[in-house]
C-alpha atoms as a PDB file:
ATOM      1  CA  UNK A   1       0.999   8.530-124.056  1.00  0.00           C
ATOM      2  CA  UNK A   2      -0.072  10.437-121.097  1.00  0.00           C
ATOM      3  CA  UNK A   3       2.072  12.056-118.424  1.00  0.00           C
ATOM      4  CA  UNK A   4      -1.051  12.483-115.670  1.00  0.00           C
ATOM      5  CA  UNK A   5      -3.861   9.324-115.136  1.00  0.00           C
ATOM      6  CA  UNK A   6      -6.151   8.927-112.312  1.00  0.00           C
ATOM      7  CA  UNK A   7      -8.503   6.311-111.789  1.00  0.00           C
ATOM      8  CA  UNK A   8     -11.835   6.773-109.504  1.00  0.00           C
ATOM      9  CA  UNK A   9     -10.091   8.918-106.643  1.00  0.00           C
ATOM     10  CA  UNK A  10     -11.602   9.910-103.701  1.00  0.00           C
ATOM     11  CA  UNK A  11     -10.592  11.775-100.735  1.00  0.00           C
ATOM     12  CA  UNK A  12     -12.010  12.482 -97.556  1.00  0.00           C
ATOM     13  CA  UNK A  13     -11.438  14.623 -94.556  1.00  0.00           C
ATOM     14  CA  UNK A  14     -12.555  13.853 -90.809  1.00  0.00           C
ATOM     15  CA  UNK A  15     -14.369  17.178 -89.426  1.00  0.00           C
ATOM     16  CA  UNK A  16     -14.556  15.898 -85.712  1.00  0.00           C
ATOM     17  CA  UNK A  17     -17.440  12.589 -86.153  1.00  0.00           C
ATOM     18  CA  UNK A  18     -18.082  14.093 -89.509  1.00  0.00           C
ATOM     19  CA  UNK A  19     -16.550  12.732 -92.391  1.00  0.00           C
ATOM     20  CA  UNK A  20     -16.059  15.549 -95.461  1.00  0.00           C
ATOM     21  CA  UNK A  21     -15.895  14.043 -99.004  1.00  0.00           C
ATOM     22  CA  UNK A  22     -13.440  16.802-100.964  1.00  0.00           C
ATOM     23  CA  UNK A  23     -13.283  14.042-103.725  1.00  0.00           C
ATOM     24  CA  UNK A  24     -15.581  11.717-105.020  1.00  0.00           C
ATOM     25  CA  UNK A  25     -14.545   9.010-108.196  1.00  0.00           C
ATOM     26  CA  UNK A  26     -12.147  11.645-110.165  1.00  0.00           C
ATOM     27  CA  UNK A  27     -11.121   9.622-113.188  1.00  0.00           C
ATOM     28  CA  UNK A  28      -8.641  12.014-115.364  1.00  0.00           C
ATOM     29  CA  UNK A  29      -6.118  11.299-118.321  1.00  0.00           C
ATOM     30  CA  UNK A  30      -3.400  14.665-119.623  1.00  0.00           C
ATOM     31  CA  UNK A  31      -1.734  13.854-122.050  1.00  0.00           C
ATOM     32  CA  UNK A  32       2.105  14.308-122.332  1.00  0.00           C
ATOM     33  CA  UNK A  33       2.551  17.766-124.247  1.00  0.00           C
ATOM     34  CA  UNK A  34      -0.887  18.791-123.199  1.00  0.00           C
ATOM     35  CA  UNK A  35      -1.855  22.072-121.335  1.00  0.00           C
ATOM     36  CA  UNK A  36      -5.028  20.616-119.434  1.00  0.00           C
ATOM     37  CA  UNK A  37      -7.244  23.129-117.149  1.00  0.00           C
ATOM     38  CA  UNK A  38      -9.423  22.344-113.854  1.00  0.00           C
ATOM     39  CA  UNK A  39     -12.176  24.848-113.732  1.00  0.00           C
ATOM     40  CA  UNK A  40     -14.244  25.336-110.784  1.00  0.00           C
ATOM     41  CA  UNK A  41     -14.689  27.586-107.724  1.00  0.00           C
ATOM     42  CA  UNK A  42     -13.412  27.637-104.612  1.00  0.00           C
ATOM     43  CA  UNK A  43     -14.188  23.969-102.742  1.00  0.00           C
ATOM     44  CA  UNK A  44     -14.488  22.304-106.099  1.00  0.00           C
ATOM     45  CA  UNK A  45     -11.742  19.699-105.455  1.00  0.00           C
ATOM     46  CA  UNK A  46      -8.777  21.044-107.830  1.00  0.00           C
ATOM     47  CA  UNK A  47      -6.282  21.545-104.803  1.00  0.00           C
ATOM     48  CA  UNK A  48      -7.266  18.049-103.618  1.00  0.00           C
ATOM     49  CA  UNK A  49      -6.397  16.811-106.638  1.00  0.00           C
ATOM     50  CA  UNK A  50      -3.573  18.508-107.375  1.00  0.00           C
ATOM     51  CA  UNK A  51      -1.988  17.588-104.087  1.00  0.00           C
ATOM     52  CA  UNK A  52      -2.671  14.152-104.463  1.00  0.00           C
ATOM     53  CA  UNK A  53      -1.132  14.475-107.891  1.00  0.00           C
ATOM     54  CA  UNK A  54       2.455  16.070-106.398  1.00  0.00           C
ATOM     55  CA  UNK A  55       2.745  12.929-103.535  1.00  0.00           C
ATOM     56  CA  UNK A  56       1.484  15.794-100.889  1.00  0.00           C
ATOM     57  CA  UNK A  57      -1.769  13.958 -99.775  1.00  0.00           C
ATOM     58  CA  UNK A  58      -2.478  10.132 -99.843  1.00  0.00           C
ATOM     59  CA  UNK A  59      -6.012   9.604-101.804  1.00  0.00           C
ATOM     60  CA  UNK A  60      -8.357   7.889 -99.703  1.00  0.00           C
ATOM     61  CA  UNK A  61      -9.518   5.701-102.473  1.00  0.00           C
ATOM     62  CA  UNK A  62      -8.270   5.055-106.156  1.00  0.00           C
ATOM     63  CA  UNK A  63      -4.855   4.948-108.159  1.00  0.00           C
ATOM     64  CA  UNK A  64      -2.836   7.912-109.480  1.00  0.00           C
ATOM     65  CA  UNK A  65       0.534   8.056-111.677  1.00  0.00           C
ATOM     66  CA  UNK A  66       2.545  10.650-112.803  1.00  0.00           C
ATOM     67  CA  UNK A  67       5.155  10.400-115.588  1.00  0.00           C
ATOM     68  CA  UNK A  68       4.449   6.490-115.369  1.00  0.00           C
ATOM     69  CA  UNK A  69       5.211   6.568-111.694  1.00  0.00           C
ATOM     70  CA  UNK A  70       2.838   5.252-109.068  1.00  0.00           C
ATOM     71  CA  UNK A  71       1.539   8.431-107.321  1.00  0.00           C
ATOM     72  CA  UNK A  72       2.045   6.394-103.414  1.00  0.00           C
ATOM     73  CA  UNK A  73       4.998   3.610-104.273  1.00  0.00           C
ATOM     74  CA  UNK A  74       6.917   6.432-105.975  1.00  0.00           C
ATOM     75  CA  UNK A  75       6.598   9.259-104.382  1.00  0.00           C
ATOM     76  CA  UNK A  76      10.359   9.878-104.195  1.00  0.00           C
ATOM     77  CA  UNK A  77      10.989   9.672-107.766  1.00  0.00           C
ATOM     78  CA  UNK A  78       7.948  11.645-109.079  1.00  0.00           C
ATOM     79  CA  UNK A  79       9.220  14.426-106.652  1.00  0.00           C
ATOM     80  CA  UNK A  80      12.225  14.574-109.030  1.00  0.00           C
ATOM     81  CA  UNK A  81      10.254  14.824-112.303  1.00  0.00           C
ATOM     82  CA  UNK A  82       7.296  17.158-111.430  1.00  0.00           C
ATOM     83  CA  UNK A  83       7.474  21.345-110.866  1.00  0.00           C
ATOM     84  CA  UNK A  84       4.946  22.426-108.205  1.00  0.00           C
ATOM     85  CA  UNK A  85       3.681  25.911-107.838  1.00  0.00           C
ATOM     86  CA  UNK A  86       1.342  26.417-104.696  1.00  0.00           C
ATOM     87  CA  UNK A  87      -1.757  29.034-104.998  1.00  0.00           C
ATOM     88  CA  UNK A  88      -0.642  30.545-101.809  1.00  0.00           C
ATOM     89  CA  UNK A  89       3.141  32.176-102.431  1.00  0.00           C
ATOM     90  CA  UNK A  90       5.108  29.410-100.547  1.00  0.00           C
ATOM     91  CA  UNK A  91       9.239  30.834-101.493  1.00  0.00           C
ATOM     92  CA  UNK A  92      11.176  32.162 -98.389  1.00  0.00           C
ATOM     93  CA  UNK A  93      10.095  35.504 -98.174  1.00  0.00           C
ATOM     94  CA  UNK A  94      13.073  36.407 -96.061  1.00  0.00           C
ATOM     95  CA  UNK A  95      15.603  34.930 -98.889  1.00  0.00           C
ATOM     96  CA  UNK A  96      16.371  37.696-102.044  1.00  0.00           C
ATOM     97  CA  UNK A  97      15.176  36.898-105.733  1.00  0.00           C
ATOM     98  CA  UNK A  98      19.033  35.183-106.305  1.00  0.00           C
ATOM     99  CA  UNK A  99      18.737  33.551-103.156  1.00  0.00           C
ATOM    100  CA  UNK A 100      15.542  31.638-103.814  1.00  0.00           C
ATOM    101  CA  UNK A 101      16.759  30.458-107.330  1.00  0.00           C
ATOM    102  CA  UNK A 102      20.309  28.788-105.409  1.00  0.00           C
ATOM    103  CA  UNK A 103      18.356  27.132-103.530  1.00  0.00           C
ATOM    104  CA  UNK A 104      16.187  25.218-105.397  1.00  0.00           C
ATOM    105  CA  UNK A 105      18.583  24.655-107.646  1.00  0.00           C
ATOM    106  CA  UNK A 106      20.691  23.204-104.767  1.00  0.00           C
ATOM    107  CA  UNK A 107      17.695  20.786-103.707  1.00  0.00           C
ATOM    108  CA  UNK A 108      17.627  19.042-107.606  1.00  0.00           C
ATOM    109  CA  UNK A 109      21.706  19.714-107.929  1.00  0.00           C
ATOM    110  CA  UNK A 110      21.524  21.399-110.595  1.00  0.00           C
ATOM    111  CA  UNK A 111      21.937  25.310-111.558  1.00  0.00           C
ATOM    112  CA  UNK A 112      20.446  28.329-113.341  1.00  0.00           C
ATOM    113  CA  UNK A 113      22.359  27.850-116.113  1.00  0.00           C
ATOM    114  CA  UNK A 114      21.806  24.150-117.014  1.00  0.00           C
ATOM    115  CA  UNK A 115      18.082  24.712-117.667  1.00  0.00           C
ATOM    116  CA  UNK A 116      18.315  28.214-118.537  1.00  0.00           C
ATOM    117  CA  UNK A 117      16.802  27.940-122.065  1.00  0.00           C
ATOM    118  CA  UNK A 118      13.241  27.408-119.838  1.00  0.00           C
ATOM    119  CA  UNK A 119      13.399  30.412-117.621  1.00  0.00           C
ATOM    120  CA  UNK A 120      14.934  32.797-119.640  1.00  0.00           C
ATOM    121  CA  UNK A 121      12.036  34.522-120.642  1.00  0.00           C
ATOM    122  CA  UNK A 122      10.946  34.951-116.773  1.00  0.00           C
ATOM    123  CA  UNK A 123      14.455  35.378-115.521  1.00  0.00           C
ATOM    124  CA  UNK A 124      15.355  38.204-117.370  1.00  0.00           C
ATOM    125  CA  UNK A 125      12.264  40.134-116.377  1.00  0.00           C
ATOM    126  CA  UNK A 126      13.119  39.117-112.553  1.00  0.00           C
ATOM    127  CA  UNK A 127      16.378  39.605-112.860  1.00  0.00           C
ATOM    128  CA  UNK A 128      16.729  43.148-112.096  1.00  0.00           C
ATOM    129  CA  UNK A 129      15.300  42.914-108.586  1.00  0.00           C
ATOM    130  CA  UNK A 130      18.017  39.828-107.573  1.00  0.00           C
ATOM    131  CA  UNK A 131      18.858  41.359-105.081  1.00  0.00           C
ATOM    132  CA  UNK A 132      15.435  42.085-103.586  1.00  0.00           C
ATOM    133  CA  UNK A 133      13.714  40.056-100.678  1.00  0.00           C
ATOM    134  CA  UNK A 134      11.270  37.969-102.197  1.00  0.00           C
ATOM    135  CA  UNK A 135       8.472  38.686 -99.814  1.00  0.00           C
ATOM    136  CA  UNK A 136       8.951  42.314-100.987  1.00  0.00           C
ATOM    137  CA  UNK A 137       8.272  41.984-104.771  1.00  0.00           C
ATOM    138  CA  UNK A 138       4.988  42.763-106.089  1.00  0.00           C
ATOM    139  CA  UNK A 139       2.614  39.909-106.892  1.00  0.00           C
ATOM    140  CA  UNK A 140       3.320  39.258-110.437  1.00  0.00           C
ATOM    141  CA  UNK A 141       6.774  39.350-109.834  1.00  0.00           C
ATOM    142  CA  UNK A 142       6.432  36.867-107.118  1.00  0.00           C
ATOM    143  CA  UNK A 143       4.278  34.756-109.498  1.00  0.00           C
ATOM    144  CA  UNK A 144       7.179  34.614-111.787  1.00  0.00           C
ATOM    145  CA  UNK A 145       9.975  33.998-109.348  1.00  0.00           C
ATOM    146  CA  UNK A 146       7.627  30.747-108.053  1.00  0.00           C
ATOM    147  CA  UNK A 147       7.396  29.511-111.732  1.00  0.00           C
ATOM    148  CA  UNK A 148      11.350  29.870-112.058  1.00  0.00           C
ATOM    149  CA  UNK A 149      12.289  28.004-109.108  1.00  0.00           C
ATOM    150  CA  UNK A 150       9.168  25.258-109.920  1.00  0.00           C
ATOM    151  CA  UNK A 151      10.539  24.685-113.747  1.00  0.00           C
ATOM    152  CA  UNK A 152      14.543  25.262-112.340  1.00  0.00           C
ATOM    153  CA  UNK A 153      15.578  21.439-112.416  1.00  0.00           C
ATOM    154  CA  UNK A 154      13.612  20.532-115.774  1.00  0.00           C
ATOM    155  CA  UNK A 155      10.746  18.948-114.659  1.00  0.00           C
ATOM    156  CA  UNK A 156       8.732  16.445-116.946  1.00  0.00           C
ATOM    157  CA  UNK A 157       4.746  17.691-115.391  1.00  0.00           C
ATOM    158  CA  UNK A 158       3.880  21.151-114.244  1.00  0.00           C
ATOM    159  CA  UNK A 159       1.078  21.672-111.517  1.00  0.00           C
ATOM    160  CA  UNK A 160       0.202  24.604-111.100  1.00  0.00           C
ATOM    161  CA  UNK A 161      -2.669  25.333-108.699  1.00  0.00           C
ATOM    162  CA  UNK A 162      -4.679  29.002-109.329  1.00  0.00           C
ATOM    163  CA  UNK A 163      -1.297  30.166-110.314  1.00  0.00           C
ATOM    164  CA  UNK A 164      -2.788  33.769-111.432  1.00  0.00           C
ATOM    165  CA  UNK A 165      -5.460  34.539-108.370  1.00  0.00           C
ATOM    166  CA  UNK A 166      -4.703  37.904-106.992  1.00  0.00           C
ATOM    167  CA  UNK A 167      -2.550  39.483-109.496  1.00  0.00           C
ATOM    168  CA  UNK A 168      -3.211  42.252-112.098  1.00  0.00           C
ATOM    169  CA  UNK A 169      -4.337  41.711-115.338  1.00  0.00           C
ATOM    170  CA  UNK A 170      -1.418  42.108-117.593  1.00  0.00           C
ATOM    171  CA  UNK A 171       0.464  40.068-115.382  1.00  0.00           C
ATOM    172  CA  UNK A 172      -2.104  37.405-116.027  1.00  0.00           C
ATOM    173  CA  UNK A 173      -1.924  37.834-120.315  1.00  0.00           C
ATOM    174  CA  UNK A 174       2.087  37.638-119.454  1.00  0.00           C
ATOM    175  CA  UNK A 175       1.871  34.445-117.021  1.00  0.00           C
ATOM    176  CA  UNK A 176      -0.176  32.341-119.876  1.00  0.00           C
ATOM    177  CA  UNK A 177       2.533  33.487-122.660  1.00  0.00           C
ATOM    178  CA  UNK A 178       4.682  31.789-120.537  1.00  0.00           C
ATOM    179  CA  UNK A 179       2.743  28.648-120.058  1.00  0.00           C
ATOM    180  CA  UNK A 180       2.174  28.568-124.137  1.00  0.00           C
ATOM    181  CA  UNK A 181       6.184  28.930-124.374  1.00  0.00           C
ATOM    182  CA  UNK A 182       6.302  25.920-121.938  1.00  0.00           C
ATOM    183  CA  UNK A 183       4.090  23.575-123.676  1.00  0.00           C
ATOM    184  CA  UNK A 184       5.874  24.599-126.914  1.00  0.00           C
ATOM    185  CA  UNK A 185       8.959  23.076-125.204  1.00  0.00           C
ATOM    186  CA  UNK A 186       7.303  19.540-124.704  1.00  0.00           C
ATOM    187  CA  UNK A 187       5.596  20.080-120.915  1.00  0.00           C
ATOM    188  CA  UNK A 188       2.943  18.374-119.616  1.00  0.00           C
ATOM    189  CA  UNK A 189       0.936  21.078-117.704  1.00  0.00           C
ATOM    190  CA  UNK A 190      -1.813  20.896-114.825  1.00  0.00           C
ATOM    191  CA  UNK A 191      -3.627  24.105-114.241  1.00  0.00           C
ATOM    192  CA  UNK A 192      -6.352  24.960-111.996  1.00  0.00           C
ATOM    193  CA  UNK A 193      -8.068  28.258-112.368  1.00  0.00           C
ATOM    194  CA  UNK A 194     -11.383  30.105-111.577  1.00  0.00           C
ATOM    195  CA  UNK A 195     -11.289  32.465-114.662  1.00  0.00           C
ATOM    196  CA  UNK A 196     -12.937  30.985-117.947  1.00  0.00           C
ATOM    197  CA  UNK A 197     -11.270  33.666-119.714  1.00  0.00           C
ATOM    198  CA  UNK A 198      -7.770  31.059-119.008  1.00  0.00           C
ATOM    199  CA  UNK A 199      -9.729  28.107-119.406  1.00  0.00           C
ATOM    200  CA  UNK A 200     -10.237  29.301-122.617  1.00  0.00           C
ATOM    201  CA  UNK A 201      -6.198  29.129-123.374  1.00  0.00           C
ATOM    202  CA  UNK A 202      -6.043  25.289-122.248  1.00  0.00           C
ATOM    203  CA  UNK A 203      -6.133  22.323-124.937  1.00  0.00           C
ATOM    204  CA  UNK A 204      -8.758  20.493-122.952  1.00  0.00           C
ATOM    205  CA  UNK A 205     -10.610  21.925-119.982  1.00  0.00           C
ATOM    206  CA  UNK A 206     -12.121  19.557-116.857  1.00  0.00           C
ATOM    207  CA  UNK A 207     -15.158  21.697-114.921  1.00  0.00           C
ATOM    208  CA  UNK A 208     -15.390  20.232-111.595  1.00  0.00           C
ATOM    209  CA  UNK A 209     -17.775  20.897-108.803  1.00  0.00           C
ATOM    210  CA  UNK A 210     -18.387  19.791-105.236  1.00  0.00           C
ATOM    211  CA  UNK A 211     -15.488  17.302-105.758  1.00  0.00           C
ATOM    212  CA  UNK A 212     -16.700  16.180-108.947  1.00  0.00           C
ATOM    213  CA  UNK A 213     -15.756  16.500-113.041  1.00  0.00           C
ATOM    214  CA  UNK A 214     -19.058  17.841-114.208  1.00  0.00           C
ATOM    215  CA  UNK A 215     -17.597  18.156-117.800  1.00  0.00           C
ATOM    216  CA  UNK A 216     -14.467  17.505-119.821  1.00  0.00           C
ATOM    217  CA  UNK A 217     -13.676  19.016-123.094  1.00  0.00           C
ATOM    218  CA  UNK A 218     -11.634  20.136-126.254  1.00  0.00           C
ATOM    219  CA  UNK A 219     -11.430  23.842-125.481  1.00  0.00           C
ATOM    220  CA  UNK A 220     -12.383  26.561-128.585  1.00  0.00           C
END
């Protein structure tokens, strides 16, 4: 059974007359339960991909689904069943720690407390800065207010794109805890990273390059 498939997608940009190929025949099967990594640096494709993955670009060529769901027809409904966490910080800075959580709770009706058994772990360490304006928390702690509000309404697939890029190193070792606690729980998880040391962590491990999979593999 697999929660993520992709078949030969492609996607390209227009650069004025030029014509910029960010993906070229990405074929790619995770496996429900499975905590998959894309390795490669920056320009490789993985945000492409992941974006095309989460219903946020249209691939210019090729077939996607996500938890069974049709990637372009179902956009709607995949929305529903997937957590997203940007690499850029993408909250409302001007909203506190509480204030963030309410709302994306709001958006899936739902609330903290029906998934709590997810975020516990994370919530409790965020929880005694509540009160605090999310673009004022330091970058771990913003890391692990984005991963609460992405796993808040239960989702089915996590994407999470570079997830760890810019924060300290303990707050990396802590972030990747969290992740093994997640697939532990019966999550299908997407991660793209530059650091081999977390490639390392995932079950299987996709290097791509220049829009590309140069190799896929069991990870040691």
């Amino acid at each position: 059974m697999y929660s993520i498939t992709a078949h030969n997608i492609s996607k390209d940009y227009q650069n004025g007359k030029a014509v910029v190929s960010a993906l070229q025949d990405v074929s790619l099967q995770v496996k429900s339960g499975e905590l998959f990594g894309l390795i490669g640096p920056d320009g490789a494709g993985k945000t492409s991909l992941i974006r095309i993955l989460t219903t946020l670009l249209l691939p210019t060529k090729g077939t996607a689904s996500v938890a069974g769901l049709d990637v372009v027809k179902d956009f709607k409904k995949i929305r529903q069943k997937i957590g997203y966490m940007p690499g850029r910080f993408s909250l409302y800075q001007d909203l506190s720690v509480q204030e963030n959580l309410d709302f994306f709770a709001s958006i899936f009706n739902t609330s903290i407390e029906a998934n709590y058994h997810l975020i516990k772990d994370i919530y409790e360490q965020i929880a005694p800065f509540k009160d605090r304006k999310a673009g004022k928390l330091s970058g771990g702690m913003k890391q692990k207010l984005a991963l609460s509000c992405a796993l808040i309404h239960k989702p089915e697939v996590l994407f999470l794109d570079e997830p760890t890029t810019g924060v300290d190193v303990v707050s990396r070792k802590e972030f990747w805890q969290m992740l093994q606690h997640l697939k532990q729980e019966g999550l299908s998880i997407l991660v793209a990273t530059p650091y081999m040391d977390e490639a390392a962590l995932c079950d299987r491990v996709a290097l791509m390059q220049d829009g590309r999979f140069l190799r896929d593999q069991s990870s040691s």
